[in-house]
C-alpha atoms as a PDB file:
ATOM      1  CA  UNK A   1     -35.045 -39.327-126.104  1.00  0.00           C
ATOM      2  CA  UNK A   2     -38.659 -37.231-125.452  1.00  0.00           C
ATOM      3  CA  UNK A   3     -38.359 -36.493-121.475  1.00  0.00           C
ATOM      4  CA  UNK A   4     -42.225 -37.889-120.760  1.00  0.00           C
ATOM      5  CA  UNK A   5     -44.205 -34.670-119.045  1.00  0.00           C
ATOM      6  CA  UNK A   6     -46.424 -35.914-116.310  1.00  0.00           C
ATOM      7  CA  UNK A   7     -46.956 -33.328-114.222  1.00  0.00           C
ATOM      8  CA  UNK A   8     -50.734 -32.946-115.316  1.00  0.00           C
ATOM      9  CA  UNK A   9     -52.745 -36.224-116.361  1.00  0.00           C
ATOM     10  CA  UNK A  10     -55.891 -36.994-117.561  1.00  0.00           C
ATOM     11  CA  UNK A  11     -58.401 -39.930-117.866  1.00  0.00           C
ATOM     12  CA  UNK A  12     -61.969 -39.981-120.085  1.00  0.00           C
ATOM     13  CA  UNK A  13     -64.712 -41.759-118.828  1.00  0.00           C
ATOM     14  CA  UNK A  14     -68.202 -41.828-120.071  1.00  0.00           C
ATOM     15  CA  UNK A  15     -67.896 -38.782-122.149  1.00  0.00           C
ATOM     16  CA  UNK A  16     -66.287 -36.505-118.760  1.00  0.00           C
ATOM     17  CA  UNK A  17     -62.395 -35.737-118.941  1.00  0.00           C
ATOM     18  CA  UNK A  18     -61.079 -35.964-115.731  1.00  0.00           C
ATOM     19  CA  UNK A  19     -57.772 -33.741-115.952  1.00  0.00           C
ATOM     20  CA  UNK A  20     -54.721 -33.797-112.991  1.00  0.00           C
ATOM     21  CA  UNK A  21     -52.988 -31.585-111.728  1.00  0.00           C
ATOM     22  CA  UNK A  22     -49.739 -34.023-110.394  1.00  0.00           C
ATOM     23  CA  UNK A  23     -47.405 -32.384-108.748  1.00  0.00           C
ATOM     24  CA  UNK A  24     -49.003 -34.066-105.224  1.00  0.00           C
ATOM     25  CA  UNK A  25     -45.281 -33.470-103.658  1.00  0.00           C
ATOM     26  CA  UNK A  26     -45.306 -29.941-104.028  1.00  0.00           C
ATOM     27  CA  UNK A  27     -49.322 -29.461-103.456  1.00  0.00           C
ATOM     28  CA  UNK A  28     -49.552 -28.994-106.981  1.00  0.00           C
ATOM     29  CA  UNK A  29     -47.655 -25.861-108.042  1.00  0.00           C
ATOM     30  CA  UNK A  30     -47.723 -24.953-111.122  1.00  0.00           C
ATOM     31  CA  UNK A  31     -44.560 -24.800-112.827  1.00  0.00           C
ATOM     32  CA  UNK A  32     -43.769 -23.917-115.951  1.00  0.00           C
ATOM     33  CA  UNK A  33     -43.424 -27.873-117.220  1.00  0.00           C
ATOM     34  CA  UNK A  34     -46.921 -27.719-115.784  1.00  0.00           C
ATOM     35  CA  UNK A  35     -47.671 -24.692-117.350  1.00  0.00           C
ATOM     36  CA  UNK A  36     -46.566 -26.349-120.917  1.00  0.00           C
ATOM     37  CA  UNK A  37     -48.446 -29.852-120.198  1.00  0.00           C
ATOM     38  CA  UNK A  38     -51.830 -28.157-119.496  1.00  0.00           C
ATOM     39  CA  UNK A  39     -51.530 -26.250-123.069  1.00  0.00           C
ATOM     40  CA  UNK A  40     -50.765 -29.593-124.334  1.00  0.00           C
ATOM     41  CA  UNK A  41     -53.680 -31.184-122.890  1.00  0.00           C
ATOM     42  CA  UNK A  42     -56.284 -28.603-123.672  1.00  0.00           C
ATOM     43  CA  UNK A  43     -55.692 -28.872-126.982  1.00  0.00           C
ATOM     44  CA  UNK A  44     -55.954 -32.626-127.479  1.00  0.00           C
ATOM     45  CA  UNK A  45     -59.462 -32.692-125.417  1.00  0.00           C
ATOM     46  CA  UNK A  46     -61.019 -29.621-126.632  1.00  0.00           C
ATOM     47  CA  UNK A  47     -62.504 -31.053-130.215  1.00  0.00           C
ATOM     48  CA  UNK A  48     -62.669 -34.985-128.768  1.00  0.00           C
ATOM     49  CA  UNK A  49     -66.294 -36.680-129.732  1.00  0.00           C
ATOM     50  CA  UNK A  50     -65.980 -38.710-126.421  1.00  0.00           C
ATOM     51  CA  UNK A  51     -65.411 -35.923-124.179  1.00  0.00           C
ATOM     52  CA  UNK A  52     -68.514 -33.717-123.746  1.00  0.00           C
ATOM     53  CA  UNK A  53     -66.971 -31.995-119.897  1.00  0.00           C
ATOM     54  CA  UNK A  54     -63.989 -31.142-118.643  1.00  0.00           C
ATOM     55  CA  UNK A  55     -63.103 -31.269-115.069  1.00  0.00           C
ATOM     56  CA  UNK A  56     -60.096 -29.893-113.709  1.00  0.00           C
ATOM     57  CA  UNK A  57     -58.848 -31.378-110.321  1.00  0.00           C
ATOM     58  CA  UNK A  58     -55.378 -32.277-108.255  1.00  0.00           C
ATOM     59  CA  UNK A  59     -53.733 -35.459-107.374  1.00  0.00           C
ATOM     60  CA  UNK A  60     -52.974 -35.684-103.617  1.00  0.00           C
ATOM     61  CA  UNK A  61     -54.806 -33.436-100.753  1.00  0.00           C
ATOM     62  CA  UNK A  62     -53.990 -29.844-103.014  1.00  0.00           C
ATOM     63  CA  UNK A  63     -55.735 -28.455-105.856  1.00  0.00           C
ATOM     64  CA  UNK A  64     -53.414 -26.021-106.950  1.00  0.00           C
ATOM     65  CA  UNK A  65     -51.342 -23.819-104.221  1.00  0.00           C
ATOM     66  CA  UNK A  66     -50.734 -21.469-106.826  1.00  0.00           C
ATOM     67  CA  UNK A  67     -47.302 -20.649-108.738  1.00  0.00           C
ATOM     68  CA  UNK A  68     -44.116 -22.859-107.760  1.00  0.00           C
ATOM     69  CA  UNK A  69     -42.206 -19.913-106.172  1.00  0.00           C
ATOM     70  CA  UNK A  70     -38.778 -21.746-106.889  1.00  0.00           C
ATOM     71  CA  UNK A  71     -39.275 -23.023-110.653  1.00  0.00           C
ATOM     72  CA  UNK A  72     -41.952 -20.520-111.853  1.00  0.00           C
ATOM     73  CA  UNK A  73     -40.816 -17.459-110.045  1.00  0.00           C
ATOM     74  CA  UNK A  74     -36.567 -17.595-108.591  1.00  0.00           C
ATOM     75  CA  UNK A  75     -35.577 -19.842-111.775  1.00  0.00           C
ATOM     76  CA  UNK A  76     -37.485 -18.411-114.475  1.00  0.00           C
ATOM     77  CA  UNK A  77     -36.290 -14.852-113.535  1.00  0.00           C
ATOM     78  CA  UNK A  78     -33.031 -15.961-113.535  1.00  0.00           C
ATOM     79  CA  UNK A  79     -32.726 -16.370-117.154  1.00  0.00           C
ATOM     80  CA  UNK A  80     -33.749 -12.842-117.954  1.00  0.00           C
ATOM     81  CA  UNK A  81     -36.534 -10.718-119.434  1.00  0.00           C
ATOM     82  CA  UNK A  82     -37.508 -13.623-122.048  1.00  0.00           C
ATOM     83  CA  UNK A  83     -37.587 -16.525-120.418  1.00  0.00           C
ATOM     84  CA  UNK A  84     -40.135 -14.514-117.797  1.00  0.00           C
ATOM     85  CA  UNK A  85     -42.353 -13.316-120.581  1.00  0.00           C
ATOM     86  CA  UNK A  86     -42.649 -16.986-122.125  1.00  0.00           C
ATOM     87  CA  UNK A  87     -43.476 -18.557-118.930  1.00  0.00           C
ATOM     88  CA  UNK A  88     -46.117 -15.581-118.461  1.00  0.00           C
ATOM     89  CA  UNK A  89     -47.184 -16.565-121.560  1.00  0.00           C
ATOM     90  CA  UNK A  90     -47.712 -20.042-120.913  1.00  0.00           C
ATOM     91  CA  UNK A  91     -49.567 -20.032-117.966  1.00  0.00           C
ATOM     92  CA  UNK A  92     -51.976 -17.264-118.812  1.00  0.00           C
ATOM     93  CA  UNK A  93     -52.383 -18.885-122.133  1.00  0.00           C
ATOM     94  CA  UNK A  94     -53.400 -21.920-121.166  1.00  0.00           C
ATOM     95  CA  UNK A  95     -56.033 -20.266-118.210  1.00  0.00           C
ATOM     96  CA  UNK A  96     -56.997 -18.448-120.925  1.00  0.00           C
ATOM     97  CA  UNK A  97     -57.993 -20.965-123.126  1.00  0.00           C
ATOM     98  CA  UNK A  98     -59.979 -22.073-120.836  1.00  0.00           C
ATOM     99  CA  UNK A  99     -62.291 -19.183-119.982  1.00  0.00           C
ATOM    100  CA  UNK A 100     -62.825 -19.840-123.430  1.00  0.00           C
ATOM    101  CA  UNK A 101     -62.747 -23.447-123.708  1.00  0.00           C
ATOM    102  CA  UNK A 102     -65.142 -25.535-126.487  1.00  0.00           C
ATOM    103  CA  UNK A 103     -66.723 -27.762-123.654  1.00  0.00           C
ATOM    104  CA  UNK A 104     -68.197 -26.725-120.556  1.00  0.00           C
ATOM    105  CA  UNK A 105     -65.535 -26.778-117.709  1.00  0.00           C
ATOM    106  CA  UNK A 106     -65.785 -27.826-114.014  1.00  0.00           C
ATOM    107  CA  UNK A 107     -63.157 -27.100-111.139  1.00  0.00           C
ATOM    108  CA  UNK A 108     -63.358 -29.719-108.583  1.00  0.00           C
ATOM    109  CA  UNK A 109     -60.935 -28.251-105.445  1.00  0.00           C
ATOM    110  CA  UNK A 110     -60.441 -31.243-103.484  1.00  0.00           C
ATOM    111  CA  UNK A 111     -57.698 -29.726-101.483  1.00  0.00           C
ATOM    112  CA  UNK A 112     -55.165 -26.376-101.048  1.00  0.00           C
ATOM    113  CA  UNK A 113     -56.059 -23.261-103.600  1.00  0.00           C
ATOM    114  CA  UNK A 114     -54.233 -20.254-103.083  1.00  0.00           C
ATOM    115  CA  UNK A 115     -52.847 -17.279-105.295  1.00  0.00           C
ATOM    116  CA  UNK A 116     -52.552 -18.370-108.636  1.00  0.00           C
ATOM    117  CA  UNK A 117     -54.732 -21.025-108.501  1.00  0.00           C
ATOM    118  CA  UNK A 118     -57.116 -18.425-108.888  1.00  0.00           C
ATOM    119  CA  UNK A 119     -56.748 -18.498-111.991  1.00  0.00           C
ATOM    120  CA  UNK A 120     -57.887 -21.642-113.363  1.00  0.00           C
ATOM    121  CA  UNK A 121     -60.534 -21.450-110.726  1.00  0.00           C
ATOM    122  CA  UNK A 122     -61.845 -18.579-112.805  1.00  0.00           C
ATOM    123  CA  UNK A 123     -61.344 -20.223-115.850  1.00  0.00           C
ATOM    124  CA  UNK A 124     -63.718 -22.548-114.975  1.00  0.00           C
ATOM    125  CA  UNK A 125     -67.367 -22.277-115.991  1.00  0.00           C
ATOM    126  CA  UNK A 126     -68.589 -24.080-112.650  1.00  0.00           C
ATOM    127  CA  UNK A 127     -66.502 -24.380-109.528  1.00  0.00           C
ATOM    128  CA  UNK A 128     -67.295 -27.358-106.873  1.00  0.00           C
ATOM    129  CA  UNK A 129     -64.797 -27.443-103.575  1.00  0.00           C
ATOM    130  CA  UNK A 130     -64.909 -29.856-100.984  1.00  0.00           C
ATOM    131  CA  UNK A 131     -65.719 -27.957 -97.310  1.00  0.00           C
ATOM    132  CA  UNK A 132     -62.012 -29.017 -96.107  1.00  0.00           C
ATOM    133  CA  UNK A 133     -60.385 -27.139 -99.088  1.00  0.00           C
ATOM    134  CA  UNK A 134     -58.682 -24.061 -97.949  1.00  0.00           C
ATOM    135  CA  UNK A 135     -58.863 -20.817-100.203  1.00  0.00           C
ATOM    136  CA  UNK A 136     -55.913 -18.255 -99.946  1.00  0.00           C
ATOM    137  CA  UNK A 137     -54.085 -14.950-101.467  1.00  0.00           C
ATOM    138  CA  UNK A 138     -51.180 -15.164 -99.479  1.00  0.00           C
ATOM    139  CA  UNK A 139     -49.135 -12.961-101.657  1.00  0.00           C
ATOM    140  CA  UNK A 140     -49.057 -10.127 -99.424  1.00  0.00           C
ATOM    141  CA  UNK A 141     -47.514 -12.306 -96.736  1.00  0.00           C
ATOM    142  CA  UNK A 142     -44.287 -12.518 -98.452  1.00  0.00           C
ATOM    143  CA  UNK A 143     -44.303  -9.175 -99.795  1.00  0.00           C
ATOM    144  CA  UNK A 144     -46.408  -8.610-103.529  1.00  0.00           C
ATOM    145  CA  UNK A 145     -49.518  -8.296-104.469  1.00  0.00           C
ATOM    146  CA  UNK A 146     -51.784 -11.207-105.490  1.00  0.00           C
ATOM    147  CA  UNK A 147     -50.517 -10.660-109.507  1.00  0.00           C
ATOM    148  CA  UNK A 148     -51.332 -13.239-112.443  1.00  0.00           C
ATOM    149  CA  UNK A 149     -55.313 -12.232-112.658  1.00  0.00           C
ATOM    150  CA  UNK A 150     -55.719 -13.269-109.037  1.00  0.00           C
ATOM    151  CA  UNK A 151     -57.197  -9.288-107.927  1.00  0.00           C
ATOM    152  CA  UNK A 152     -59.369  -9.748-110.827  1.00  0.00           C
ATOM    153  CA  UNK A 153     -60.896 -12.533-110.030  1.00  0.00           C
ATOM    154  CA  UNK A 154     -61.739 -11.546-106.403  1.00  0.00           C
ATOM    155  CA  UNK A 155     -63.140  -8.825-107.379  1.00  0.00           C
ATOM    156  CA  UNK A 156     -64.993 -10.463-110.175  1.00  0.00           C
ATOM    157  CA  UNK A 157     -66.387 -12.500-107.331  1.00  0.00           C
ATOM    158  CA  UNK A 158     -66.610 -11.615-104.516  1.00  0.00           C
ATOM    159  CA  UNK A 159     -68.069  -8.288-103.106  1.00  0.00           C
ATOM    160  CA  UNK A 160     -65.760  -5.699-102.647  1.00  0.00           C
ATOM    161  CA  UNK A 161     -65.543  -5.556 -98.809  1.00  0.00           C
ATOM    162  CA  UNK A 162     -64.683  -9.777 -99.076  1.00  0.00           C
ATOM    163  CA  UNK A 163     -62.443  -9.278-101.835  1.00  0.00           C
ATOM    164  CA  UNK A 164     -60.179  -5.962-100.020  1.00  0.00           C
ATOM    165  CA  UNK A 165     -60.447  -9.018 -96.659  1.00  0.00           C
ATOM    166  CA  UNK A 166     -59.255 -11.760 -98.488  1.00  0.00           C
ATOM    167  CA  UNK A 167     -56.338  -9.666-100.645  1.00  0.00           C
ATOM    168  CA  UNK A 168     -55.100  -7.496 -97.610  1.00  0.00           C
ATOM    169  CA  UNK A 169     -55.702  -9.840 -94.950  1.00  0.00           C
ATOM    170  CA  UNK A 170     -53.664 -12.905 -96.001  1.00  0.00           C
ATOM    171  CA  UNK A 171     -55.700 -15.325 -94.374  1.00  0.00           C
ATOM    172  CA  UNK A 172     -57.306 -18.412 -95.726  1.00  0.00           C
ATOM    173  CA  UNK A 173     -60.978 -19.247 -95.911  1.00  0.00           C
ATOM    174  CA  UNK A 174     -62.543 -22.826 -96.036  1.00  0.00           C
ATOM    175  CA  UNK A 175     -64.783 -24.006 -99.149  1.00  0.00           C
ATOM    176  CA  UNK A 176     -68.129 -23.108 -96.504  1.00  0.00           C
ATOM    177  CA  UNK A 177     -66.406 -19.607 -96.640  1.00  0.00           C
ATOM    178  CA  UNK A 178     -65.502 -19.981-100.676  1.00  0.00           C
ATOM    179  CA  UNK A 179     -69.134 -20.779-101.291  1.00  0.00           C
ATOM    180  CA  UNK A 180     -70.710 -18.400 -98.836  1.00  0.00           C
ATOM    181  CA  UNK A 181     -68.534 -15.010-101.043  1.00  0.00           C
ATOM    182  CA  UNK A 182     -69.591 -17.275-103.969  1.00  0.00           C
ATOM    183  CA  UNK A 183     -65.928 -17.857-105.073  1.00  0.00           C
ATOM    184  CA  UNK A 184     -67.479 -21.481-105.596  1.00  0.00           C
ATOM    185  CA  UNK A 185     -70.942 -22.332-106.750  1.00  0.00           C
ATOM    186  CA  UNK A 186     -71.383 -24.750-104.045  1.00  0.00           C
ATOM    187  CA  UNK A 187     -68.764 -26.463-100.844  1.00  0.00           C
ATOM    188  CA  UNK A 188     -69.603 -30.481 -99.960  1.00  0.00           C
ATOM    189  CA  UNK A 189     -68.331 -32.904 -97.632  1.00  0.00           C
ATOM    190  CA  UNK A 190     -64.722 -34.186 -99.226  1.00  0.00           C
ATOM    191  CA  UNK A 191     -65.920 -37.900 -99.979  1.00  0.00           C
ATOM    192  CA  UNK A 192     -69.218 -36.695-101.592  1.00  0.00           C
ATOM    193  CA  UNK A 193     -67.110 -34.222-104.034  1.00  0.00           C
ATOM    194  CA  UNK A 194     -66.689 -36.053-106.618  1.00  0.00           C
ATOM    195  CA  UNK A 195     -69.992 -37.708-106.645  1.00  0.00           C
ATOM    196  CA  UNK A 196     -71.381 -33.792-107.018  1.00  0.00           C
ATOM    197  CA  UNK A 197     -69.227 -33.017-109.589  1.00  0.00           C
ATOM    198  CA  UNK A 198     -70.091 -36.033-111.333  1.00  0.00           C
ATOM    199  CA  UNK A 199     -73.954 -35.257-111.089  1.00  0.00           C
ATOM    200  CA  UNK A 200     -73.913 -32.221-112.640  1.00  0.00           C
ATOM    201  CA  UNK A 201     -70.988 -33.244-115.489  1.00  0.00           C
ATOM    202  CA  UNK A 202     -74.141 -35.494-116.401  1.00  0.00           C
ATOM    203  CA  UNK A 203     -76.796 -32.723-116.535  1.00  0.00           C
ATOM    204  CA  UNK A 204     -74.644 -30.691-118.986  1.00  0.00           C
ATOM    205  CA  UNK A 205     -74.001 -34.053-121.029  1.00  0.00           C
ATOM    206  CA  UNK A 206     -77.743 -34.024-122.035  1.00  0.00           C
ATOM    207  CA  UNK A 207     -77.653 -29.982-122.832  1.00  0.00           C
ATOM    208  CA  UNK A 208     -77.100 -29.381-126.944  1.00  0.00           C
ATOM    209  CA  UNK A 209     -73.228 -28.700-126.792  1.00  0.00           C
ATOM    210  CA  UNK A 210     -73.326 -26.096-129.396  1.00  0.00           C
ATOM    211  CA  UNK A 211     -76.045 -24.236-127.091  1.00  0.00           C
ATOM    212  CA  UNK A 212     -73.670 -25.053-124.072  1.00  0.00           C
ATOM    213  CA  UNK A 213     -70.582 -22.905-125.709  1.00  0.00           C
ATOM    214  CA  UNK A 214     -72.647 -19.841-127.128  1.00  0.00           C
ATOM    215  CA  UNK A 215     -74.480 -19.918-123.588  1.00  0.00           C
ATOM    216  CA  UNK A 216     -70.548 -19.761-121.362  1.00  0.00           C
ATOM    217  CA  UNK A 217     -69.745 -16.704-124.063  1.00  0.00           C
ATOM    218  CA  UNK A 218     -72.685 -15.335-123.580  1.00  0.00           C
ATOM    219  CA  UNK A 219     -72.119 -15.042-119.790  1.00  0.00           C
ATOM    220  CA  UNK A 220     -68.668 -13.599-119.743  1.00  0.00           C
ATOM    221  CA  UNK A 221     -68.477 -11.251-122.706  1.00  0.00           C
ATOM    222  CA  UNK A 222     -72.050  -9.330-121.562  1.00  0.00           C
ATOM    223  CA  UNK A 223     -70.892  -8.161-117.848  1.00  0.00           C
ATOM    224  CA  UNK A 224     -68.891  -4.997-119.213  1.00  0.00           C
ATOM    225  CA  UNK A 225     -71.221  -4.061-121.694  1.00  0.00           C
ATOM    226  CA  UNK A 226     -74.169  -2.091-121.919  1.00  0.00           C
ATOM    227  CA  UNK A 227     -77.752  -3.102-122.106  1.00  0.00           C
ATOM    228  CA  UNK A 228     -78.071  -2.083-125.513  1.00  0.00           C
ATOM    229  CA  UNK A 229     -74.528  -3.494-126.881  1.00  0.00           C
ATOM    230  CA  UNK A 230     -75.423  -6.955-124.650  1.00  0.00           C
ATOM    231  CA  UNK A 231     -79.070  -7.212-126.280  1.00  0.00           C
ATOM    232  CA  UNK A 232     -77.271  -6.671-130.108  1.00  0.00           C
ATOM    233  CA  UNK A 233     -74.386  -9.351-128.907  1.00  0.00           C
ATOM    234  CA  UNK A 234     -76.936 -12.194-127.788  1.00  0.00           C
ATOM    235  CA  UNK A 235     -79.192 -11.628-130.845  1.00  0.00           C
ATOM    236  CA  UNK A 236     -76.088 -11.808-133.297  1.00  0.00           C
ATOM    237  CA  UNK A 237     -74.728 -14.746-131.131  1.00  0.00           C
ATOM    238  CA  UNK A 238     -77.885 -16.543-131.640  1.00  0.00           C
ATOM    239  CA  UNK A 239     -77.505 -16.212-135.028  1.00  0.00           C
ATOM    240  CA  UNK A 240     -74.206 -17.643-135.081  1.00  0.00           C
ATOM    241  CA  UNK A 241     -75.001 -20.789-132.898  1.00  0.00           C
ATOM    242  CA  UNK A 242     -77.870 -21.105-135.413  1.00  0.00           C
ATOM    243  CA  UNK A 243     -75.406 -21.452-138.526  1.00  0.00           C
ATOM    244  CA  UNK A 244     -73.637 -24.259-136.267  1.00  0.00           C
ATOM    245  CA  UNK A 245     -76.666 -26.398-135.213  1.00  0.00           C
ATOM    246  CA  UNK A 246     -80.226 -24.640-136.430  1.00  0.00           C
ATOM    247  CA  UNK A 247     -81.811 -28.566-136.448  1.00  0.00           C
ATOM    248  CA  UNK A 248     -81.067 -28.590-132.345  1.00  0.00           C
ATOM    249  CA  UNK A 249     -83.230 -25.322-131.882  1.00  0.00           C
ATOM    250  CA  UNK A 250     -85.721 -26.804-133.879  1.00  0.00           C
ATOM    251  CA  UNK A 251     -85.659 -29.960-132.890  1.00  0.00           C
ATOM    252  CA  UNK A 252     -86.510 -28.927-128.996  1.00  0.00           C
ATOM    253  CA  UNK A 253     -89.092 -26.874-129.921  1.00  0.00           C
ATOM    254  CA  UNK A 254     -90.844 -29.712-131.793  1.00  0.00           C
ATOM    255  CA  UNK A 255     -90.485 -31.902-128.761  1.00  0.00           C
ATOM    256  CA  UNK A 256     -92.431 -29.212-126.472  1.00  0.00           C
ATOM    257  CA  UNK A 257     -94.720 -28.325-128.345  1.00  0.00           C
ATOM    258  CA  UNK A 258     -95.758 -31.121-130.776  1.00  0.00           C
ATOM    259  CA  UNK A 259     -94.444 -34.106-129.322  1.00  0.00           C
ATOM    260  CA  UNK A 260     -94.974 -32.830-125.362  1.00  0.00           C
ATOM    261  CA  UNK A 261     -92.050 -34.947-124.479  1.00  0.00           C
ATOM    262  CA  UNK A 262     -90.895 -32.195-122.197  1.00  0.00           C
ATOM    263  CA  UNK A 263     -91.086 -29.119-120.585  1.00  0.00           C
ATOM    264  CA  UNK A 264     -87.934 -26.624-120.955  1.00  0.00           C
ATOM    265  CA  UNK A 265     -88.088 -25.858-117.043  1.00  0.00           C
ATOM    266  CA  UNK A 266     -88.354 -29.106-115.963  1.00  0.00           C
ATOM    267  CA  UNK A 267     -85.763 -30.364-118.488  1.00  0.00           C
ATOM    268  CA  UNK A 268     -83.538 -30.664-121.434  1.00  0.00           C
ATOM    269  CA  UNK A 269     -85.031 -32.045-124.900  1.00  0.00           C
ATOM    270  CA  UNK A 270     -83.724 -35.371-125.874  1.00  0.00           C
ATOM    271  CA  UNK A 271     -80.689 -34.849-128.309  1.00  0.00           C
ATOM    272  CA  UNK A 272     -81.158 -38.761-129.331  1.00  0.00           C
ATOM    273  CA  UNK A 273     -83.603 -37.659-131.232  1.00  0.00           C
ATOM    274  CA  UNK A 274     -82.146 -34.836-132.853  1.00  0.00           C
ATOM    275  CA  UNK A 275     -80.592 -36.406-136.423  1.00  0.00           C
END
């Protein structure tokens, strides 16, 4: 008998994935069942004609608190060498996949985010947290250093001065805070989170998908290069969304300028119309 893997969840509704993380007893660690069950649900979403956005939430009053010291960490290491490199494997994989996920993605923190919840966070094209949530790299309280891509991400982030605070310090910031170092695009009231979220799920709904993917690429892959080797990777990326879906280029250029059914800063073009 297949043990049934719960511990992350998701529901589609009007074309936005809503995906779990539902461990609510244990604020959401992630373990490495977790770990596993998030692979598992990336790849059944990712290529979906009914899901155009992803968002990534938790179940309870906790986003993620970050590894599950006792399953992930005490357990795991346990069983030797191996069994630590798979579970390594599994969780970066799947945070992984989703830096470089098919559909635009959207971290709702509704709750507790700390250490390697960082992670996901990051993985995330667009981050939303309520102004309750509370934002931590407590690692150096018991001893480490905040490990699993969590120093990257600060520093990816946040200016350096905020990022050596929030690393050395061990103290937790609210989403106001999050938002203000621009760890999070923006911090709302808890009961108007999901509403926000929701809104702008719908704004990239009416963006040409193919467009949305080369765009999030675009974005991450350009920040360690130079001008010149950025400029040649946009043109030949271009080209490449091109081979995908030329018609959508054309198509919203028609729609400005012959049909004047919309201006590009005001708006998207109508895919509807795009055959």
């Amino acid at each position: 008998m297949t043990e049934i893997n719960d511990t992350a969840t998701f529901t589609v509704e009007n074309r936005i994935a809503w995906v779990k993380f539902n461990r609510p007893e244990k604020r959401n660690c992630m373990s490495p069942k977790l770990n596993q069950r998030m692979g598992e649900i990336l790849d059944e979403l990712e290529y979906r004609d009914d899901v155009g956005v992803l968002v990534l939430t938790g179940e309870g009053t906790a986003w993620s608190a970050g590894m599950d010291l006792k399953e992930y960490f005490r357990e795991t290491e346990a069983k030797g060498l191996g069994a630590v490199r798979q579970a390594q494997r599994e969780s970066y994989g799947w945070w992984r996949r989703l830096r470089w996920y098919q559909k635009p993605t959207i971290a709702m923190v509704n709750g507790w985010c700390f250490g390697g919840g960082y992670g996901p966070l990051f993985g995330c094209d667009l981050a939303f947290a309520a102004e309750e949530a509370q934002f931590g790299l407590s690692e150096i309280n018991w001893g480490i250093l905040p490990g699993g891509g969590a120093t990257k991400v600060v520093v990816e982030l946040l200016s350096m001065r905020d990022a050596m605070y929030h690393a050395m310090m061990g103290e937790n910031i609210d989403g106001k805070k999050a938002a203000e170092w621009k760890l999070v695009n923006e911090a709302v009231p808890l009961e108007r989170l999901k509403e926000r979220v929701t809104e702008v799920a719908n704004v990239l709904l009416k963006k040409n998908p193919v467009a949305l993917k080369a765009t999030k690429d675009a974005v991450r892959r350009v920040g360690d290069m130079t001008y010149d080797n950025a400029e040649d990777y946009l043109v030949r990326l271009q080209e490449a969304a091109n081979s995908y879906d030329d018609h959508g280029r054309k198509e919203g250029i028609k729609q400005f300028i012959d049909d004047k059914t919309y201006k590009p800063g005001l708006g998207a073009y109508d895919l509807a119309k795009q055959s």
